[in-house]
C-alpha atoms as a PDB file:
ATOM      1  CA  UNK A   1     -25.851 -34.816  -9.369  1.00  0.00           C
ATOM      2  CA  UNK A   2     -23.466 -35.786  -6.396  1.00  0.00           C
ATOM      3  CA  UNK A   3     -20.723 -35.431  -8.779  1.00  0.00           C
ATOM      4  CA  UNK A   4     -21.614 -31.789 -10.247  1.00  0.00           C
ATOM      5  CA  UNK A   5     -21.808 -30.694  -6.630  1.00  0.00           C
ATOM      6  CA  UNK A   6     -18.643 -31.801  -5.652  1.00  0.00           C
ATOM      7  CA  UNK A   7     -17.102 -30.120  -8.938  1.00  0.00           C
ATOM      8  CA  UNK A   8     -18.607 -26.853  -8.852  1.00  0.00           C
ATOM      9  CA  UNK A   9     -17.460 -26.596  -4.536  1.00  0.00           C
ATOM     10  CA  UNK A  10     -13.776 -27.608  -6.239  1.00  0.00           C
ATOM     11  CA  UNK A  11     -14.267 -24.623  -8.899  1.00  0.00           C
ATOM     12  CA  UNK A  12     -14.514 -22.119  -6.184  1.00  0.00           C
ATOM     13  CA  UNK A  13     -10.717 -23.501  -5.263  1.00  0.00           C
ATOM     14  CA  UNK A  14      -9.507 -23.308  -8.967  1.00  0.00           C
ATOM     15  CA  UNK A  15     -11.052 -19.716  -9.049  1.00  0.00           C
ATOM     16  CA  UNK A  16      -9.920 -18.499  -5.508  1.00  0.00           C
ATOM     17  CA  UNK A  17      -6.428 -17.775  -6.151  1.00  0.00           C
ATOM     18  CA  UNK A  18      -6.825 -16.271  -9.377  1.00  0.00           C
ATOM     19  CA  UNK A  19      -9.937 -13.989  -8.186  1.00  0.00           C
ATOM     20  CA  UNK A  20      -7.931 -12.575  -5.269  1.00  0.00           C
ATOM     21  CA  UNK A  21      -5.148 -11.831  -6.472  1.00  0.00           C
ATOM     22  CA  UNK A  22      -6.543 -10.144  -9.534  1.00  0.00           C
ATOM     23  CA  UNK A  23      -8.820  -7.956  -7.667  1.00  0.00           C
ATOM     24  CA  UNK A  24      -5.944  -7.142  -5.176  1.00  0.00           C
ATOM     25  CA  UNK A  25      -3.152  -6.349  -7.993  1.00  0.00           C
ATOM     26  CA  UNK A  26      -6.219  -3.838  -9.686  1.00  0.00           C
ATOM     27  CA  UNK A  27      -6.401  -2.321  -6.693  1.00  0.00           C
ATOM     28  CA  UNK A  28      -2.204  -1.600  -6.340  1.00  0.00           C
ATOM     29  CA  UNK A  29      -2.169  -0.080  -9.648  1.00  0.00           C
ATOM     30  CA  UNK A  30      -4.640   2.545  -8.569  1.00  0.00           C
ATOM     31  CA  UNK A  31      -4.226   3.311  -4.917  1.00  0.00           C
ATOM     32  CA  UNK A  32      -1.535   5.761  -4.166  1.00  0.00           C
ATOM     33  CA  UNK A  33       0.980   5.299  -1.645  1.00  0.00           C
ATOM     34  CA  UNK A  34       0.737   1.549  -1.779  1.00  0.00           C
ATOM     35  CA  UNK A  35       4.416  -0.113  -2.521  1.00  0.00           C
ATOM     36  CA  UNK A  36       4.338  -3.889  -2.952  1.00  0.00           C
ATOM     37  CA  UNK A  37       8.150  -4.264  -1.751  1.00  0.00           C
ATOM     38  CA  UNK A  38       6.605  -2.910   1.758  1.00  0.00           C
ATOM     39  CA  UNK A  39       3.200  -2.740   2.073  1.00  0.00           C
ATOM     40  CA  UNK A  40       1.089  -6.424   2.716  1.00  0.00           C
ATOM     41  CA  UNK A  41      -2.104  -6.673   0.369  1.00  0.00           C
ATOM     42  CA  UNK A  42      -4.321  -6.421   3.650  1.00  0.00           C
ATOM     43  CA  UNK A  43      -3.905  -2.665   3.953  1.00  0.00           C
ATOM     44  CA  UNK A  44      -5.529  -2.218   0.902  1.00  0.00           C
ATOM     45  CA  UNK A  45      -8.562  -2.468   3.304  1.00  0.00           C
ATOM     46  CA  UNK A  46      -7.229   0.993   4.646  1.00  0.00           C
ATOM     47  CA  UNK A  47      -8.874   4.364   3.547  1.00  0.00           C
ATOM     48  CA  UNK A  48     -11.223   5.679   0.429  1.00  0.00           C
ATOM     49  CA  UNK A  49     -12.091   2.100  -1.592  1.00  0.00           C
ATOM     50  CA  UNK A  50     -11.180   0.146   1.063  1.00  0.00           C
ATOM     51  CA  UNK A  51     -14.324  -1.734   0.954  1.00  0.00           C
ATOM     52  CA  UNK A  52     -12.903  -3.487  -2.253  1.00  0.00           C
ATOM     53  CA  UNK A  53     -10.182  -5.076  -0.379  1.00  0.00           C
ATOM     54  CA  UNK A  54     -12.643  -6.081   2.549  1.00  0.00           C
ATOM     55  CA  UNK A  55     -15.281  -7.764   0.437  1.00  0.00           C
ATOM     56  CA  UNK A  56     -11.900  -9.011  -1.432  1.00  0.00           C
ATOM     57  CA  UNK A  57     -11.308 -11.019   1.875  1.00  0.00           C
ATOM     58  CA  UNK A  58     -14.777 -12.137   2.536  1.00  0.00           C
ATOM     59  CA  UNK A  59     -15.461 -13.568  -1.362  1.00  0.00           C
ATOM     60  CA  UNK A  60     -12.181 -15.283  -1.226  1.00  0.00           C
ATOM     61  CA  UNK A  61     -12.597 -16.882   2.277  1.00  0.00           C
ATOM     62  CA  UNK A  62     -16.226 -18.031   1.076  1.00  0.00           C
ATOM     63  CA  UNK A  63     -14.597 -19.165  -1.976  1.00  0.00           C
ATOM     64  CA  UNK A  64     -11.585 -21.379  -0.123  1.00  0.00           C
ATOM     65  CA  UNK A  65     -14.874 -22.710   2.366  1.00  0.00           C
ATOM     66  CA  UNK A  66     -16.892 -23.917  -0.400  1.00  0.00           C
ATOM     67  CA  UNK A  67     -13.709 -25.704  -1.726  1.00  0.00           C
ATOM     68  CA  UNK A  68     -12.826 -27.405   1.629  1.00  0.00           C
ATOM     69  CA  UNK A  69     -16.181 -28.828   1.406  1.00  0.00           C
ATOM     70  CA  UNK A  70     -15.602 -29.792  -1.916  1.00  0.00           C
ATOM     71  CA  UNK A  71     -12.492 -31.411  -1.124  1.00  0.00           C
ATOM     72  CA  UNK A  72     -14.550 -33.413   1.852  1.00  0.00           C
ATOM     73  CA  UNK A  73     -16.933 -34.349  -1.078  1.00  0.00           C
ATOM     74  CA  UNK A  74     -14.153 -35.718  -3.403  1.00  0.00           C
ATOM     75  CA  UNK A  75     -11.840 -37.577  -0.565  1.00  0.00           C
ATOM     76  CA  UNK A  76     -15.242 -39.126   0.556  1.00  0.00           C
ATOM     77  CA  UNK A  77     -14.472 -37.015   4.297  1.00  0.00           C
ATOM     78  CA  UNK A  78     -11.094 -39.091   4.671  1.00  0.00           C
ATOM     79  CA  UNK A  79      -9.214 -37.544   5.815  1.00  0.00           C
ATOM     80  CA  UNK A  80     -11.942 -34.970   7.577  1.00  0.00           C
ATOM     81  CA  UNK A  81      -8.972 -32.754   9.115  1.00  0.00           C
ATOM     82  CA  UNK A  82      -8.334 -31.739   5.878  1.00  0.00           C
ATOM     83  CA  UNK A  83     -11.729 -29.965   4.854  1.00  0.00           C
ATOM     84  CA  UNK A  84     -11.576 -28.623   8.894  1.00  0.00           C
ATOM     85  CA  UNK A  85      -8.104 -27.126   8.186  1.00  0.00           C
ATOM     86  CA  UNK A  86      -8.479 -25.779   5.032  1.00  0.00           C
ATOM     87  CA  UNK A  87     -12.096 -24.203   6.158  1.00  0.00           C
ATOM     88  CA  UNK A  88     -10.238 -22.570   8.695  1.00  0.00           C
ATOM     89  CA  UNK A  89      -8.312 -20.883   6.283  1.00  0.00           C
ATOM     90  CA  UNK A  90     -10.853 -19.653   4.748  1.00  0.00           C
ATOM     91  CA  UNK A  91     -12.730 -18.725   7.776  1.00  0.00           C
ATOM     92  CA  UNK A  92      -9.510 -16.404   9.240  1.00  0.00           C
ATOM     93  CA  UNK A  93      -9.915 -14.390   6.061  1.00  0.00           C
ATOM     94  CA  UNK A  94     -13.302 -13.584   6.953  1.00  0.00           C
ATOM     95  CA  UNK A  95     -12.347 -12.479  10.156  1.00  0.00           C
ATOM     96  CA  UNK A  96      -9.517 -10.611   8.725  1.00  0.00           C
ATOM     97  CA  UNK A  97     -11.696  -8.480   6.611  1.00  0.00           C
ATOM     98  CA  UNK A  98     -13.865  -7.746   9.560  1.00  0.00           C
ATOM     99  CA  UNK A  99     -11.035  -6.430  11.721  1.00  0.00           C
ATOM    100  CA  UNK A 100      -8.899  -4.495   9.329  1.00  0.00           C
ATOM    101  CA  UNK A 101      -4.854  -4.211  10.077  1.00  0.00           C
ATOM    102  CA  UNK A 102      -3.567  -0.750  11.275  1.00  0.00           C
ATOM    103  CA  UNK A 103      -1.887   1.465   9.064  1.00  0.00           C
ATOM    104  CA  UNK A 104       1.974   1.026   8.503  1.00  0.00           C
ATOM    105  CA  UNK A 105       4.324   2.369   6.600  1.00  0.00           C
ATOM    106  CA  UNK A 106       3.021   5.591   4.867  1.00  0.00           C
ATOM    107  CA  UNK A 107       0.040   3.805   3.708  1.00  0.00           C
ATOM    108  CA  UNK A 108      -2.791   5.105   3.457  1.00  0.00           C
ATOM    109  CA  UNK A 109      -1.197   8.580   2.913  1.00  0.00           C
ATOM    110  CA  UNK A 110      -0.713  10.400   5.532  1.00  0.00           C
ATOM    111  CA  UNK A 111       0.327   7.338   7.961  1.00  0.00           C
ATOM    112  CA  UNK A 112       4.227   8.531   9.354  1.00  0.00           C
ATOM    113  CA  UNK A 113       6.588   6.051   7.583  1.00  0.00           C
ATOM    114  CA  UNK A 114       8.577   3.299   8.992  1.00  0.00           C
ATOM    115  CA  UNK A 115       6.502   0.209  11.339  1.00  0.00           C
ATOM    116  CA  UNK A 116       3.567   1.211  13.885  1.00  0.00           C
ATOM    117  CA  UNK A 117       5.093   2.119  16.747  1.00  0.00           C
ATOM    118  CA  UNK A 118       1.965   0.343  18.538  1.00  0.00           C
ATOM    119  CA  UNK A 119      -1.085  -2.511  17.434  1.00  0.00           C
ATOM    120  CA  UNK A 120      -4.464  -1.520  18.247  1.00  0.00           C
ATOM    121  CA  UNK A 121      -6.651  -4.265  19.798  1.00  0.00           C
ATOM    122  CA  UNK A 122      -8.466  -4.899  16.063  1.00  0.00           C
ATOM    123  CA  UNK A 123      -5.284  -4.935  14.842  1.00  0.00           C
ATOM    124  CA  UNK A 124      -4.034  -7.685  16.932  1.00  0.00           C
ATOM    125  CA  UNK A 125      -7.070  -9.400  16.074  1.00  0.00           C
ATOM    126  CA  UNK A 126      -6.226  -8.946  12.013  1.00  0.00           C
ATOM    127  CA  UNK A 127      -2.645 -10.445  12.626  1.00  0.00           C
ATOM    128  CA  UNK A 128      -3.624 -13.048  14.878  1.00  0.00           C
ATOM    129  CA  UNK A 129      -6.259 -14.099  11.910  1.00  0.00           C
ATOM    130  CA  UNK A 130      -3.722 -14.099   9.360  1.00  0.00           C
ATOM    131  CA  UNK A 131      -1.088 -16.395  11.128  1.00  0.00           C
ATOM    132  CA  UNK A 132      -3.509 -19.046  12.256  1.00  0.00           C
ATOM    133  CA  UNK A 133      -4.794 -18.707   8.554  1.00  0.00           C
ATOM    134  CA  UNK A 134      -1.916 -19.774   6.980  1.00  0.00           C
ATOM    135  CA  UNK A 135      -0.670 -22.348   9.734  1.00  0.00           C
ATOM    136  CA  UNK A 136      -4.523 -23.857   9.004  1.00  0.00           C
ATOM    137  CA  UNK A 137      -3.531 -23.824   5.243  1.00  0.00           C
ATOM    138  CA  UNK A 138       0.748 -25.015   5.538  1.00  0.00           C
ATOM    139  CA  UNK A 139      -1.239 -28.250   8.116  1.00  0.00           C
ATOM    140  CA  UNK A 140      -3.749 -28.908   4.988  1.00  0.00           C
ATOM    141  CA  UNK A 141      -1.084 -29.211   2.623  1.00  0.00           C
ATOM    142  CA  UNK A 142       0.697 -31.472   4.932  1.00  0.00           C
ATOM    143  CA  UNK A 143      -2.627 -33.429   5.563  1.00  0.00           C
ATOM    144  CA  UNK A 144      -3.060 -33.511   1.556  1.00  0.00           C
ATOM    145  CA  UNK A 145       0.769 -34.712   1.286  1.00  0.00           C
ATOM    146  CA  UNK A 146       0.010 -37.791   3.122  1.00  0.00           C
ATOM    147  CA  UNK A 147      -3.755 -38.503   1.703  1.00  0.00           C
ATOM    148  CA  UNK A 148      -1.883 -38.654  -1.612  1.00  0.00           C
ATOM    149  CA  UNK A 149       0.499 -40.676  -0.694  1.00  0.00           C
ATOM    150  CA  UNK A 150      -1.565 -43.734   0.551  1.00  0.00           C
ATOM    151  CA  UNK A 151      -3.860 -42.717  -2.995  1.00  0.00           C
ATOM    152  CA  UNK A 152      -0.353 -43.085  -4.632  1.00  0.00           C
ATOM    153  CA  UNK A 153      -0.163 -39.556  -6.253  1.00  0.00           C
ATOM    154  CA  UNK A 154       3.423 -39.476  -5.592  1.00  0.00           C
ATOM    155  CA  UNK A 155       3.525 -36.389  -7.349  1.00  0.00           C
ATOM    156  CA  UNK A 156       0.700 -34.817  -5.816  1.00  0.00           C
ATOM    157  CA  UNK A 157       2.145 -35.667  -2.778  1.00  0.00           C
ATOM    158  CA  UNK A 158       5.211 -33.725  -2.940  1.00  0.00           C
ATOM    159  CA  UNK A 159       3.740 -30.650  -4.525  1.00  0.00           C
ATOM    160  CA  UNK A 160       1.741 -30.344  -1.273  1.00  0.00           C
ATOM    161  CA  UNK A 161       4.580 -31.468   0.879  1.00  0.00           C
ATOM    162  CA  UNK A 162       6.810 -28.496  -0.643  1.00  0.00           C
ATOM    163  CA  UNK A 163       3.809 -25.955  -0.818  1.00  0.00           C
ATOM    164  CA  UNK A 164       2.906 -26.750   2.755  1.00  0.00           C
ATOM    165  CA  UNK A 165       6.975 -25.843   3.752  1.00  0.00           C
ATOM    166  CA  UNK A 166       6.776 -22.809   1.116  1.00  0.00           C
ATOM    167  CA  UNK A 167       3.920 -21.510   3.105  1.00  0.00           C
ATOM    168  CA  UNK A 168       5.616 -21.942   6.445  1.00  0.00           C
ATOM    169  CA  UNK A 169       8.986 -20.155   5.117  1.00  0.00           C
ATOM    170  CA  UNK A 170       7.479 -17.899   3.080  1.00  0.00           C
ATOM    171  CA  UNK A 171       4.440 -16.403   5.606  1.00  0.00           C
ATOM    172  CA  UNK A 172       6.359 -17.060   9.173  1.00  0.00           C
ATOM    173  CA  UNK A 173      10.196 -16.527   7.915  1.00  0.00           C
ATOM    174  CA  UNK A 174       8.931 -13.507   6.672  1.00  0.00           C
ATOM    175  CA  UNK A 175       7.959 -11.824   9.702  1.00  0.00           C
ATOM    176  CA  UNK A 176      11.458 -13.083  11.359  1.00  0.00           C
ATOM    177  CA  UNK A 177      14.111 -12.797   8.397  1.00  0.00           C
ATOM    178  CA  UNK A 178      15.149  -9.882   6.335  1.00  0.00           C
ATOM    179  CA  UNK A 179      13.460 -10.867   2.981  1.00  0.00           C
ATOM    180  CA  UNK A 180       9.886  -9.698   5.065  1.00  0.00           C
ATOM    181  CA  UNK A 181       7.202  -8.310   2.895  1.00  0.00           C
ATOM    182  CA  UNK A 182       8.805 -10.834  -0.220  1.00  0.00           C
ATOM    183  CA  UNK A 183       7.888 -13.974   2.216  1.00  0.00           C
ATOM    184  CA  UNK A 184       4.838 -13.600   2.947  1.00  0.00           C
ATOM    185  CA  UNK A 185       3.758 -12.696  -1.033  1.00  0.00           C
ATOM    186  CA  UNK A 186       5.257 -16.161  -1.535  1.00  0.00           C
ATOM    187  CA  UNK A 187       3.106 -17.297   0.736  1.00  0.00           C
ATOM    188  CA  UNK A 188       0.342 -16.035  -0.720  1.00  0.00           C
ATOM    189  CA  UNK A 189       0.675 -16.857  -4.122  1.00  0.00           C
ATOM    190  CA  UNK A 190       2.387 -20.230  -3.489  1.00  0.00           C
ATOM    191  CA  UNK A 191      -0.676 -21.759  -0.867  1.00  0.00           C
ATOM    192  CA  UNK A 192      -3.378 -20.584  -3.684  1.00  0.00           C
ATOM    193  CA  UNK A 193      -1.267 -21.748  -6.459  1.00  0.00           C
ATOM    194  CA  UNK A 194      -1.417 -25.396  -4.416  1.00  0.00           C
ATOM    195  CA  UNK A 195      -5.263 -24.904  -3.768  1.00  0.00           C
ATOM    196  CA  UNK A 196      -6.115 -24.413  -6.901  1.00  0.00           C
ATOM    197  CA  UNK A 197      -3.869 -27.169  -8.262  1.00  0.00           C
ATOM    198  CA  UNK A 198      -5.071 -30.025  -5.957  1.00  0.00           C
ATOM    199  CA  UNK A 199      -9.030 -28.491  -6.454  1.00  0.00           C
ATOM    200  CA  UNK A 200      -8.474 -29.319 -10.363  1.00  0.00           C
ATOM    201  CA  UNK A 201      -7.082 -32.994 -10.062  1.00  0.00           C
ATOM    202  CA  UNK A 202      -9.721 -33.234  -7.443  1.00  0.00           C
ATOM    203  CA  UNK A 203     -12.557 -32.491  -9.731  1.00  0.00           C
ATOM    204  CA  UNK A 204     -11.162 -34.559 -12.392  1.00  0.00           C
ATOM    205  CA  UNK A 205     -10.690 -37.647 -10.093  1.00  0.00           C
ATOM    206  CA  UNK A 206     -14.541 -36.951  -9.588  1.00  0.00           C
ATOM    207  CA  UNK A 207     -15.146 -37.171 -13.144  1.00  0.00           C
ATOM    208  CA  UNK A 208     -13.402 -40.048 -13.694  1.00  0.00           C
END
């Protein structure tokens, strides 16, 4: 029974990834204004059907939660930083969908292009949410990196090594260098491709 528990808390990590993105990448093809070389998925949250993008957020973040546990379940809460850091994650997205990011960029229509000239205090709030998210989720791959190490999973061990730097580079670097909106996509897709990854050889250690 143990066992079953732990796998279907690991399923919500294979599933995460996959779920969000989907749902998000829907959304792009139908709402207008949005451009994915300039626009981050969050503002999808902005304007008629926003809603989608918001309960988006809060599935996903329940989703990456259920997994941490899961992961707490299969590495018998060793090492316990891990599930903390990787609930965080999924935690900031929660708070992310309840305080939505401003409007940038010409999107939703109507919004002057170019940057916001100013950040509201929700905004602030949205940002601040997503950097600690993804510093939470570059420190659990790092964690993971050296809890499959000592299990001798050399190869596990690198993948969350280099997924943990990806994340770093990707989501930080792009904020600071020009390749900006490209980063932080990277990011994204990169830190759920890892999740997902280390949530299936997870559940099949479990079953073995």
């Amino acid at each position: 029974m143990g066992s079953h528990r732990s796998n279907a808390l690991l399923r919500c990590g294979t599933l995460a990834g996959p779920f969000y993105l989907a749902v998000a990448l829907i959304q792009v093809r139908f709402r207008e204004g949005f451009d994915v070389a300039r626009h981050p998925l969050s503002v999808l949250a902005l304007g008629p059907g926003g809603w989608i993008q918001t309960a988006n957020f809060v599935i996903t973040g329940l989703m990456v939660i259920a997994a941490a546990v899961g992961f707490g379940r299969a590495l018998a809460w060793k090492p316990r930083s891990l599930t903390w850091f990787l609930a965080g994650f999924g935690l900031c997205m929660i708070v992310a969908a309840i305080f939505p990011s401003d409007p940038m960029d010409g999107f939703p229509p109507g919004t002057p292009a170019g940057p916001p000239t100013s950040i509201s205090a929700i905004g602030l709030v949205h940002f601040a949410s997503g950097a600690l998210g993804f510093a939470c989720l570059a420190i659990s791959c790092f964690i993971a990196a050296r809890s499959m190490s000592r299990r001798r999973a050399p190869s596990f061990a690198w993948l969350s090594l280099l997924s943990g730097l990806a994340v770093v580079l990707g989501f930080f670097g792009g904020m600071a260098f020009p390749w900006g909106i490209w980063g932080i996509w990277f990011a994204v897709v990169e830190g759920f491709a890892w999740l997902a990854i280390m949530s299936a050889r997870l559940s099949s250690a479990t079953q073995g």
